[in-house]
N, C-alpha and C. Protein backbone atom coordinates (compact mmCIF):
# COMPACT_ATOMS: atom_id res chain seq x y z
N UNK A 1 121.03 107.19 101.68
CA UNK A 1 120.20 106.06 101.98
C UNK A 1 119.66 105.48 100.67
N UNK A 2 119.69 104.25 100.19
CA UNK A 2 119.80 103.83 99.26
C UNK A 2 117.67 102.76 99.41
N UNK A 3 116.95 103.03 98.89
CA UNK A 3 116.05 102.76 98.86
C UNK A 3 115.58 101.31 97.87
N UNK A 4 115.04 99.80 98.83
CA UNK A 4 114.84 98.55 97.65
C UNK A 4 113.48 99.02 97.23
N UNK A 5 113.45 98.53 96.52
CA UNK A 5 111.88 98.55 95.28
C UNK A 5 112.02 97.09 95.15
N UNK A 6 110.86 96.20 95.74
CA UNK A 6 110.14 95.54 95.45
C UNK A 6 109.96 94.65 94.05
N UNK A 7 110.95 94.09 93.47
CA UNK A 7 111.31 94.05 92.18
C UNK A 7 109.18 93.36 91.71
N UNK A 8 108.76 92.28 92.52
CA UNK A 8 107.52 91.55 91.99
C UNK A 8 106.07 92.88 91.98
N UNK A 9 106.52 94.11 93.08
CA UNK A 9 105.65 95.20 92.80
C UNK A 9 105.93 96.57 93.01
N UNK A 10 106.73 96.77 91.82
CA UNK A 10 107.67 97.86 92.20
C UNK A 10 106.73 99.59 92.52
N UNK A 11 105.34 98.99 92.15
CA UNK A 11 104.66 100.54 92.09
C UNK A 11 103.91 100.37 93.72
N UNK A 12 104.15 98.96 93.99
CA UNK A 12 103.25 98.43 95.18
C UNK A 12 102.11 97.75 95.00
N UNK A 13 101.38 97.15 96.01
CA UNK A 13 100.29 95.86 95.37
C UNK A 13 98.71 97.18 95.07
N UNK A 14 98.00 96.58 94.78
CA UNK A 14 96.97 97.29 94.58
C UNK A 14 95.70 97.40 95.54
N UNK A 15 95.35 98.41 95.46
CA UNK A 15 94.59 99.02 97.12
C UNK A 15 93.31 99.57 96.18
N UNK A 16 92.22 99.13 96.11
CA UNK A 16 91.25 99.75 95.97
C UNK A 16 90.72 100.66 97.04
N UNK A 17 90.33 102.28 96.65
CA UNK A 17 90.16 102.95 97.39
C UNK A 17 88.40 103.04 98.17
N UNK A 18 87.94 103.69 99.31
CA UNK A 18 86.80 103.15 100.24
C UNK A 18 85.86 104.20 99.21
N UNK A 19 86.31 104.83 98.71
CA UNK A 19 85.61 105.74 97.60
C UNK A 19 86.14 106.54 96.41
N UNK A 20 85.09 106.07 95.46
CA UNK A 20 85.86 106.64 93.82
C UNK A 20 84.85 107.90 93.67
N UNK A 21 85.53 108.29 93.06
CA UNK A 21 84.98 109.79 92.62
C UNK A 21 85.21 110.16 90.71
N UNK A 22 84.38 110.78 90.75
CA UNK A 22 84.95 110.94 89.08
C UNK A 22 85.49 111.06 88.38
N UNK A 23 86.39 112.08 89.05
CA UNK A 23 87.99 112.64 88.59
C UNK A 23 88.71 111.09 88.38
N UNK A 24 88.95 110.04 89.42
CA UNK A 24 89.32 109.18 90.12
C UNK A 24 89.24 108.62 88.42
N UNK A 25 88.12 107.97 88.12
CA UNK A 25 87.85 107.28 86.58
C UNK A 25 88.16 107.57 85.55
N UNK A 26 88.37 108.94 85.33
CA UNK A 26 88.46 110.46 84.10
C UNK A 26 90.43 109.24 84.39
N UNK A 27 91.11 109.60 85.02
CA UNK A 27 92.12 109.84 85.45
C UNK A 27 92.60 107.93 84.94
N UNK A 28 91.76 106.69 85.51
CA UNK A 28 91.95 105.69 85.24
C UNK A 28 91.65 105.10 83.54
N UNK A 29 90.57 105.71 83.68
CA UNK A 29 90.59 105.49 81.51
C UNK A 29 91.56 106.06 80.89
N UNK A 30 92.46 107.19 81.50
CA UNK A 30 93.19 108.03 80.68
C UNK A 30 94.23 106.98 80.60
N UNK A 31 95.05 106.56 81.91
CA UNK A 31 95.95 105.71 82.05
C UNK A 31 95.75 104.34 80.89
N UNK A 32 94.20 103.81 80.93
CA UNK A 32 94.04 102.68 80.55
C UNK A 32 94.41 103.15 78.83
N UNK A 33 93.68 104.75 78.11
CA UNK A 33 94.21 104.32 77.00
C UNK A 33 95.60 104.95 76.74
N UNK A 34 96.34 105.37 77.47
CA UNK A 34 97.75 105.59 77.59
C UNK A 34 98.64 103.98 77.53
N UNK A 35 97.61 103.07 78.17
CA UNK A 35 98.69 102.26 78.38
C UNK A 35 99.46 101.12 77.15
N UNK A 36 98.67 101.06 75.99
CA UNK A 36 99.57 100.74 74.84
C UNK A 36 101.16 101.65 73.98
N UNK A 37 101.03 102.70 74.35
CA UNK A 37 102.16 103.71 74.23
C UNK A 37 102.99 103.76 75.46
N UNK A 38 102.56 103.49 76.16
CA UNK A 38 103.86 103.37 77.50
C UNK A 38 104.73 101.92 77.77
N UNK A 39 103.54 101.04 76.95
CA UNK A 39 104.17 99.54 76.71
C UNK A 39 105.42 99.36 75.57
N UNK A 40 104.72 100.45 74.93
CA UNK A 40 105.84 100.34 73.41
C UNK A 40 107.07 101.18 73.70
N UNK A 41 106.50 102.29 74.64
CA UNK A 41 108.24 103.22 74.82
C UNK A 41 109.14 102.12 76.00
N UNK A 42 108.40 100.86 76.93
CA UNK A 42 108.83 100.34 77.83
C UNK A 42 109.94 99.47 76.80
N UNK A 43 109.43 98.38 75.77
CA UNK A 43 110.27 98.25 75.53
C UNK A 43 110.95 98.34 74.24
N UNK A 44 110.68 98.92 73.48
CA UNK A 44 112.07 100.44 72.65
C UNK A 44 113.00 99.87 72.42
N UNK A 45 113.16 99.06 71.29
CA UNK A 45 114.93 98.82 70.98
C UNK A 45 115.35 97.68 71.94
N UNK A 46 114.71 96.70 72.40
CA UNK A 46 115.04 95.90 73.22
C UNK A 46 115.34 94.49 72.23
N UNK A 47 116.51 93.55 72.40
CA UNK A 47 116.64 92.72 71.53
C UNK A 47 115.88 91.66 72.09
N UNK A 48 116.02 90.75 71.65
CA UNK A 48 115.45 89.11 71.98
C UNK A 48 115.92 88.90 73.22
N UNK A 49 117.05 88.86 73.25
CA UNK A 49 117.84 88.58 74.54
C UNK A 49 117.31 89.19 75.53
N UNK A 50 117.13 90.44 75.31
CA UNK A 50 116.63 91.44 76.36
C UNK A 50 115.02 90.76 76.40
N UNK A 51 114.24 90.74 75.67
CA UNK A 51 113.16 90.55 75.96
C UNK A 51 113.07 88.88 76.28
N UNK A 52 113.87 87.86 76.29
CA UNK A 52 113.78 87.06 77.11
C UNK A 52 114.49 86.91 78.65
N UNK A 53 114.73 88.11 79.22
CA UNK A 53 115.18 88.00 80.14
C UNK A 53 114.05 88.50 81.19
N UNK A 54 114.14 87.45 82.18
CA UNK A 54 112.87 87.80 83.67
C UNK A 54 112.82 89.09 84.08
N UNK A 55 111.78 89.59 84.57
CA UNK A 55 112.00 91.08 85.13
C UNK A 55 112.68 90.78 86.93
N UNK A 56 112.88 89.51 87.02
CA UNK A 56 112.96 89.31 88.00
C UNK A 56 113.26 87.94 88.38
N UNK A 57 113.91 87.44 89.08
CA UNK A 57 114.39 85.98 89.44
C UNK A 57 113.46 85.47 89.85
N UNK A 58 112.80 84.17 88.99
CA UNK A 58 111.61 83.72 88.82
C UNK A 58 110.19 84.09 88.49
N UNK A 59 110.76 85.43 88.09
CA UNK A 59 109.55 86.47 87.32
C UNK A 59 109.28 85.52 85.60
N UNK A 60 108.23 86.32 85.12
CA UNK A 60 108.35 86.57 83.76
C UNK A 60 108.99 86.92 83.06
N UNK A 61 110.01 86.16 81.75
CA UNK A 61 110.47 87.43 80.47
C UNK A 61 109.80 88.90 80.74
N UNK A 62 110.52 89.69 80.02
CA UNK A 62 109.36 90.80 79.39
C UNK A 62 108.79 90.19 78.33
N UNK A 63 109.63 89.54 77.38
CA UNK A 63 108.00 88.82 76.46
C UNK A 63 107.01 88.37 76.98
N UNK A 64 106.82 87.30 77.96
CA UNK A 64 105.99 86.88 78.52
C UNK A 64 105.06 88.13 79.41
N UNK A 65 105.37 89.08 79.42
CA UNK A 65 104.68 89.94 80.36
C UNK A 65 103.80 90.97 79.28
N UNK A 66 104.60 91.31 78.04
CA UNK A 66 103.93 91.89 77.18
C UNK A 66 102.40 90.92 76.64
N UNK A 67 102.58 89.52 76.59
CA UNK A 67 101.56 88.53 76.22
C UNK A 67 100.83 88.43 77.12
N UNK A 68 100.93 88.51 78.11
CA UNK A 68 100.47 88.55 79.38
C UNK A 68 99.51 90.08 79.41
N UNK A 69 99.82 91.10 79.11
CA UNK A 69 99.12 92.31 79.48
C UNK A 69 97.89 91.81 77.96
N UNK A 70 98.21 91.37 77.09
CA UNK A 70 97.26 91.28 75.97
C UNK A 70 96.07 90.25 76.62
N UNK A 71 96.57 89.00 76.76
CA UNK A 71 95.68 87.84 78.08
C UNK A 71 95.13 88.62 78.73
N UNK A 72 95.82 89.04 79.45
CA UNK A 72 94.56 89.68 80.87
C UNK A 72 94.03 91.07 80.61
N UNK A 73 94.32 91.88 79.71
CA UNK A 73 93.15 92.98 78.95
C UNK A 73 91.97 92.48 78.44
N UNK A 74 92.58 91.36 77.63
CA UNK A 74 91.24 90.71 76.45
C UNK A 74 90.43 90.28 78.17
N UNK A 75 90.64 89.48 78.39
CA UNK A 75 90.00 89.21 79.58
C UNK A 75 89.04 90.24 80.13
N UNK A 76 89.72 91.52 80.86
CA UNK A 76 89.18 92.25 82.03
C UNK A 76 88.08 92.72 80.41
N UNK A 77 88.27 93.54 79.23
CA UNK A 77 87.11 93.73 78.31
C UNK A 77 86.02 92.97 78.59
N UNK A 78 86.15 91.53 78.25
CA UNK A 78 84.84 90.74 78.41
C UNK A 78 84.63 90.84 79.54
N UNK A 79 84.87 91.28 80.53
CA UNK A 79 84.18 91.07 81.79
C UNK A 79 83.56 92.39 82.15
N UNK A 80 84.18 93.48 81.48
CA UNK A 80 83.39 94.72 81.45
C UNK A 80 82.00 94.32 81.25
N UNK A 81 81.87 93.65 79.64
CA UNK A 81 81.02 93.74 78.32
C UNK A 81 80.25 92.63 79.30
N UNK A 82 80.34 91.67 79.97
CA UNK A 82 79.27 90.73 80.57
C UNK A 82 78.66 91.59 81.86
N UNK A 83 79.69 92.23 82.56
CA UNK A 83 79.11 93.02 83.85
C UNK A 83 77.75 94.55 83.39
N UNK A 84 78.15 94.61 82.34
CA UNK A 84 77.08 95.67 81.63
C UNK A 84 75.97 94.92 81.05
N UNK A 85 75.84 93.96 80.44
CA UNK A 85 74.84 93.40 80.12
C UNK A 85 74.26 91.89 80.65
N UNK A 86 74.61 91.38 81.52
CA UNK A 86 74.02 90.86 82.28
C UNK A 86 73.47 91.10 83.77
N UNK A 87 72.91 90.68 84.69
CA UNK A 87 72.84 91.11 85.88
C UNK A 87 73.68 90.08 86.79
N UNK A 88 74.82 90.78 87.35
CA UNK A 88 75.91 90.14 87.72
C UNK A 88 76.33 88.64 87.49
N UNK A 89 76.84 89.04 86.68
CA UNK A 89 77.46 87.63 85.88
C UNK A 89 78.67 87.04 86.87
N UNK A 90 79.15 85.76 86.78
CA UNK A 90 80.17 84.91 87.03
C UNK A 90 81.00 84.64 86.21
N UNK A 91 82.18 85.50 86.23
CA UNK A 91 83.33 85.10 85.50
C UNK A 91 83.88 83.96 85.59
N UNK A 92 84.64 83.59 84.35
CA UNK A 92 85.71 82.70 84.44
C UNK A 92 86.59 82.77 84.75
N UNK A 93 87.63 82.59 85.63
CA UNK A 93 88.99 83.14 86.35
C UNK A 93 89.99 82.19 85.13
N UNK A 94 91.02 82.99 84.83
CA UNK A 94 92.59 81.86 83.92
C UNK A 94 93.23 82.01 85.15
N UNK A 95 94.33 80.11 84.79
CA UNK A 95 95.75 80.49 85.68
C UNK A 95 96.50 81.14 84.59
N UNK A 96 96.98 82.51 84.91
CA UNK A 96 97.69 83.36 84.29
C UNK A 96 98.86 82.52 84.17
N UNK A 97 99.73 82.28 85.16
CA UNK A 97 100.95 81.19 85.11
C UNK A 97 101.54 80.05 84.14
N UNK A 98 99.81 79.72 84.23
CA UNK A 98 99.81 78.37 82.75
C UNK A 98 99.99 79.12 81.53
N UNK A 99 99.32 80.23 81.23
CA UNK A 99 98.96 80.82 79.96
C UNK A 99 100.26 81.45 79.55
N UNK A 100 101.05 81.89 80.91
CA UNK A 100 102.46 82.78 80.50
C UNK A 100 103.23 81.45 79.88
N UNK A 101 102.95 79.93 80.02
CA UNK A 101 104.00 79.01 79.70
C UNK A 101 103.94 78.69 78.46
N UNK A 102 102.75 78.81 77.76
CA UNK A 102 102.66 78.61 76.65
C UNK A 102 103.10 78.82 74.87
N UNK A 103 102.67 78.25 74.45
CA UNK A 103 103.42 78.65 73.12
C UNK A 103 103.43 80.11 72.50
N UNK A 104 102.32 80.83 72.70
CA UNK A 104 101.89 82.05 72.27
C UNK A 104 102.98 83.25 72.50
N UNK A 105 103.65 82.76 74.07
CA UNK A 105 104.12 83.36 74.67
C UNK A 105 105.99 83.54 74.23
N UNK A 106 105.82 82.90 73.36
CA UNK A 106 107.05 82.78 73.10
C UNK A 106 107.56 83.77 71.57
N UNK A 107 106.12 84.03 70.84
CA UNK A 107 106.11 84.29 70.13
C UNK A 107 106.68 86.49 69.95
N UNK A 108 107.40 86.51 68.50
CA UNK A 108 107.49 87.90 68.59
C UNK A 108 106.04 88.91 69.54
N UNK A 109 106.60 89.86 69.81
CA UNK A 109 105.72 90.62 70.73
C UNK A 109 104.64 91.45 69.98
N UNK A 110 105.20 91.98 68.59
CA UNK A 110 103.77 92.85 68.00
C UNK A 110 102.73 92.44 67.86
N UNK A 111 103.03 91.50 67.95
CA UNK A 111 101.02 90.62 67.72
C UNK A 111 100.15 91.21 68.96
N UNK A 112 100.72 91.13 70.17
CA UNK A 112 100.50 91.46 71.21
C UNK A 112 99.95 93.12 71.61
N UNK A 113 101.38 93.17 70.89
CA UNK A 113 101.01 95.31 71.12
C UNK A 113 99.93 95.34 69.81
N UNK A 114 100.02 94.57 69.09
CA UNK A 114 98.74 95.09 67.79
C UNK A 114 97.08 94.93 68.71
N UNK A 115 97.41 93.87 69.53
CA UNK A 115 95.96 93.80 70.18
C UNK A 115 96.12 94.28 70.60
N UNK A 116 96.72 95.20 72.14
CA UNK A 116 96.52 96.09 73.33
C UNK A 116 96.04 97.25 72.45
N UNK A 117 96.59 97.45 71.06
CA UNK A 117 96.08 98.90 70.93
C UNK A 117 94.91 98.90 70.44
N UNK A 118 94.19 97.75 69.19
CA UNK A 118 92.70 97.97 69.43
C UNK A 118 92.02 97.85 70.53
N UNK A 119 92.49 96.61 71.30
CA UNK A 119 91.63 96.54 72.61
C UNK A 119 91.01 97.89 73.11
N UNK A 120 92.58 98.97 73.36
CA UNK A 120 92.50 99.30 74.24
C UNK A 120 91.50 101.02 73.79
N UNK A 121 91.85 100.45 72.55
CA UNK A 121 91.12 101.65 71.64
C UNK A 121 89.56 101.87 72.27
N UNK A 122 89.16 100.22 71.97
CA UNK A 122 87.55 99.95 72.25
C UNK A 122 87.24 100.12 73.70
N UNK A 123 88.42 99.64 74.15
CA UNK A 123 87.98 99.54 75.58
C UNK A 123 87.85 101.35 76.44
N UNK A 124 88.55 102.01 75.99
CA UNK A 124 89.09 103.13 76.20
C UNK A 124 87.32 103.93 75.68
N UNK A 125 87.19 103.95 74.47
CA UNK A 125 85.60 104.61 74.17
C UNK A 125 84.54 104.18 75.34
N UNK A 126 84.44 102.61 75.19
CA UNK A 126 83.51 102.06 75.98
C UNK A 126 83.26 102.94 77.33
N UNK A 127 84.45 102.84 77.78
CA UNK A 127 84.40 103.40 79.23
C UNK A 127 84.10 104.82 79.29
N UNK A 128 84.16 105.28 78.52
CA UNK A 128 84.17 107.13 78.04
C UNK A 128 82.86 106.96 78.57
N UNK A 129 81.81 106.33 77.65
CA UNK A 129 80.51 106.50 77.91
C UNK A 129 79.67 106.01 79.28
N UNK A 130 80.14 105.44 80.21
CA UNK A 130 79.44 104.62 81.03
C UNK A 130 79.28 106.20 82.05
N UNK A 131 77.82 105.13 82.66
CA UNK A 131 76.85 105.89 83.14
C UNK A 131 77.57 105.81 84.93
N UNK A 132 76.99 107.00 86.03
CA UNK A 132 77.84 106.39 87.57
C UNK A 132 76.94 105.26 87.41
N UNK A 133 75.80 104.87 86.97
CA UNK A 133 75.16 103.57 87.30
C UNK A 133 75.90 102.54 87.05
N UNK A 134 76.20 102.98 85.81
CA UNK A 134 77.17 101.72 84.88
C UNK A 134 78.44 101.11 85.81
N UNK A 135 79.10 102.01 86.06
CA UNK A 135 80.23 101.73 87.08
C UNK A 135 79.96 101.05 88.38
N UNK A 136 78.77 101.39 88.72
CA UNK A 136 78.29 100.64 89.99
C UNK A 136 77.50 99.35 89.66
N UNK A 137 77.64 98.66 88.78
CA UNK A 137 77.48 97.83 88.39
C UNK A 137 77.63 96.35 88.82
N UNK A 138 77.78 95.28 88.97
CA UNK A 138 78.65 94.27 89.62
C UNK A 138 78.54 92.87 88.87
N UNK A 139 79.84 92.35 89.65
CA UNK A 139 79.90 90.97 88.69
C UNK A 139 80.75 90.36 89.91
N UNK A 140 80.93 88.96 89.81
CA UNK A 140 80.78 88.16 90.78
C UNK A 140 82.59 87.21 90.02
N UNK A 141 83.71 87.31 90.66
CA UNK A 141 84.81 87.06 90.88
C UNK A 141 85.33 85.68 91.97
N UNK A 142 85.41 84.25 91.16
CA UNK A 142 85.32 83.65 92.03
C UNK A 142 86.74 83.50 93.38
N UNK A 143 87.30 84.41 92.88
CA UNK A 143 88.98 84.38 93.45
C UNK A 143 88.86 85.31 94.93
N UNK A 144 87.55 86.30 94.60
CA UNK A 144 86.61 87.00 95.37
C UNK A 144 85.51 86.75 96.05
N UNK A 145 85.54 86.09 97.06
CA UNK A 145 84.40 85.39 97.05
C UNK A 145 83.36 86.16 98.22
N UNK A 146 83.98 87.26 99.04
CA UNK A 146 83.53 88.41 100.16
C UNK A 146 82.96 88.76 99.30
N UNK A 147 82.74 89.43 98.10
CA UNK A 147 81.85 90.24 97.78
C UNK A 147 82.04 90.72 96.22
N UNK A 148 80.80 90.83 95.51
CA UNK A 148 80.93 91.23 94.18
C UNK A 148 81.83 91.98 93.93
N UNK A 149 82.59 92.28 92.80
CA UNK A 149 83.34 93.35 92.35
C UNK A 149 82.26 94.52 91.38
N UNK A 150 83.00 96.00 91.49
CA UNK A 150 82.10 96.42 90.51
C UNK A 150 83.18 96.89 89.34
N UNK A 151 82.11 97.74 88.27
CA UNK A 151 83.22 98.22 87.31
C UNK A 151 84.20 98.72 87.57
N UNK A 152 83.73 99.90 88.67
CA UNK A 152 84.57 101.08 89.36
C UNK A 152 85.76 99.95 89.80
N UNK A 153 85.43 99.00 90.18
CA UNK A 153 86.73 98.50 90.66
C UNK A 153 87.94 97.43 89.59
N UNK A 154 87.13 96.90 88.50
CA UNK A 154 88.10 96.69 87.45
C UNK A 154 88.76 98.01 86.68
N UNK A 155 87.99 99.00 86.65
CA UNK A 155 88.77 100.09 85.81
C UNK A 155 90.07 100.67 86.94
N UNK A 156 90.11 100.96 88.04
CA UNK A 156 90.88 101.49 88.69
C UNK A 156 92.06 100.13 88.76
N UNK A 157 91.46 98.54 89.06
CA UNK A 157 92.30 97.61 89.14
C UNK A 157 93.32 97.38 87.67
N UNK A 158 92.38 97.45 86.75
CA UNK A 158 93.06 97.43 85.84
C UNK A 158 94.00 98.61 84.49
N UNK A 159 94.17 99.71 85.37
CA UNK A 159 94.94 101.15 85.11
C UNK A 159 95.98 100.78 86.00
N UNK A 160 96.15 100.30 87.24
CA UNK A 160 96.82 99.86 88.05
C UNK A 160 97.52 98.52 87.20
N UNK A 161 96.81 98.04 86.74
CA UNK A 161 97.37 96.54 86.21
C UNK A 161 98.52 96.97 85.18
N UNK A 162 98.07 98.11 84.54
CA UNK A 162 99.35 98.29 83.16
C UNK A 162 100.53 98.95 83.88
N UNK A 163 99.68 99.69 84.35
CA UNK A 163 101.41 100.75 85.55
C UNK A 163 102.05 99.55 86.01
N UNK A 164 101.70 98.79 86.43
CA UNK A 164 102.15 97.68 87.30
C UNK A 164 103.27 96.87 86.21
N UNK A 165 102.88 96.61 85.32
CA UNK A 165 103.58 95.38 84.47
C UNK A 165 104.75 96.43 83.60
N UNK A 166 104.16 97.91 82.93
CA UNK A 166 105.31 98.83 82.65
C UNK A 166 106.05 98.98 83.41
N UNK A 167 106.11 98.84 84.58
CA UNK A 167 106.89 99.12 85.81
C UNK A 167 107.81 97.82 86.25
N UNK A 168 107.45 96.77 85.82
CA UNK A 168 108.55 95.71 85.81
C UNK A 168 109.72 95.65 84.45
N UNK A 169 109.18 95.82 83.39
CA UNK A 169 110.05 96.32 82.42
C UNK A 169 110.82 97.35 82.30
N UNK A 170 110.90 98.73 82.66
CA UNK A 170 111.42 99.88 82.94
C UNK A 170 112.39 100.14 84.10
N UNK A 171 112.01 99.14 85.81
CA UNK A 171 112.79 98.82 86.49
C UNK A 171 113.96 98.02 86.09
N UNK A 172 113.37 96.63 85.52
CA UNK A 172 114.54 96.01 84.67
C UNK A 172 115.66 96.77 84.10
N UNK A 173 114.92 97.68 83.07
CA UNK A 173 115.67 98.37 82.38
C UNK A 173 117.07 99.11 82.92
N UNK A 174 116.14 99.76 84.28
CA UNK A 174 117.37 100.53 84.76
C UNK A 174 118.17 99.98 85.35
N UNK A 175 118.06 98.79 86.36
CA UNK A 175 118.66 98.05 87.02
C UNK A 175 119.90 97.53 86.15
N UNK A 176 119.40 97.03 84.99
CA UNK A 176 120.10 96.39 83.73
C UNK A 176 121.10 97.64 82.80
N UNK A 177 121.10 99.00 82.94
CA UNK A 177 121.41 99.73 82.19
C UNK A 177 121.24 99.69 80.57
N UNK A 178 119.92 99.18 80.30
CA UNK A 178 119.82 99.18 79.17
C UNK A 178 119.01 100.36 78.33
């Protein structure tokens, strides 16, 4: 029996769970600062060609997806850094779509992995230290409009977010035999 995978979510969409626990966070920061080294073994020796090719018919390049994980990290950071020091702040939402079209996006990829890995450096400490208060924290998502989001739920969303996008490159990969 031959099993499809979902090429747009090959790990599956993302499910925030009815309760986090500690382990749960220990386990999502680890991922989060894992996830600049799993980006770089994703794509390993990949030429231009390869990295302009969609992960998917009407997907993103993998270039565009590597620029893309740098966009929406820098992002989810500041929204940490406003949800901790303000009292529930209102983000700014990007169309990710527009931002993947752009010029930036076209550009070689290390620029990209050079930011995920400080980002993820800072971002990775930051979170080390937060308090359960800290995590229960909230900030206000206008794409969300039922109900505040809290930290607990960008850190788990966004450990999920890198599995998610390594997982379109690596499927590629195999699909592609490269």
């Amino acid at each position: 029996m031959t099993t499809t995978v979902d090429a747009s979510y090959p790990i599956g969409r993302f499910t925030a769970p009815a309760a986090i626990y500690p382990t749960m966070r220990t386990e999502a920061i680890e991922e989060i600062a894992a996830l600049p080294e799993h980006l770089r073994d994703a794509v390993s020796g990949l030429s231009d060609e390869q990295l302009d090719t969609p992960y998917r018919p009407g997907g993103w390049t993998v270039r565009q997806v590597v620029h893309h994980l740098a966009d929406s990290h820098m992002n989810a950071f500041v929204r940490l850094k406003l949800a901790l020091t303000e009292q529930q702040p209102t983000i700014k939402p990007y169309n990710e779509a527009d931002w993947a079209r752009l010029v930036d996006s076209r550009l070689p990829i290390a620029s990209s992995l050079f930011i995920l890995d400080g980002l993820h450096a800072r971002w990775t400490e930051l979170l080390r230290t937060l308090t359960t208060e800290d995590f229960a924290r909230t900030w206000n998502h206008p794409e969300y409009p039922d109900a505040p989001r809290t930290i607990d739920w960008l850190l788990l969303q966004y450990a999920w977010h890198g599995r998610h996008h390594v997982a379109h490159i690596t499927s590629l990969r195999q699909r592609q035999g490269w």
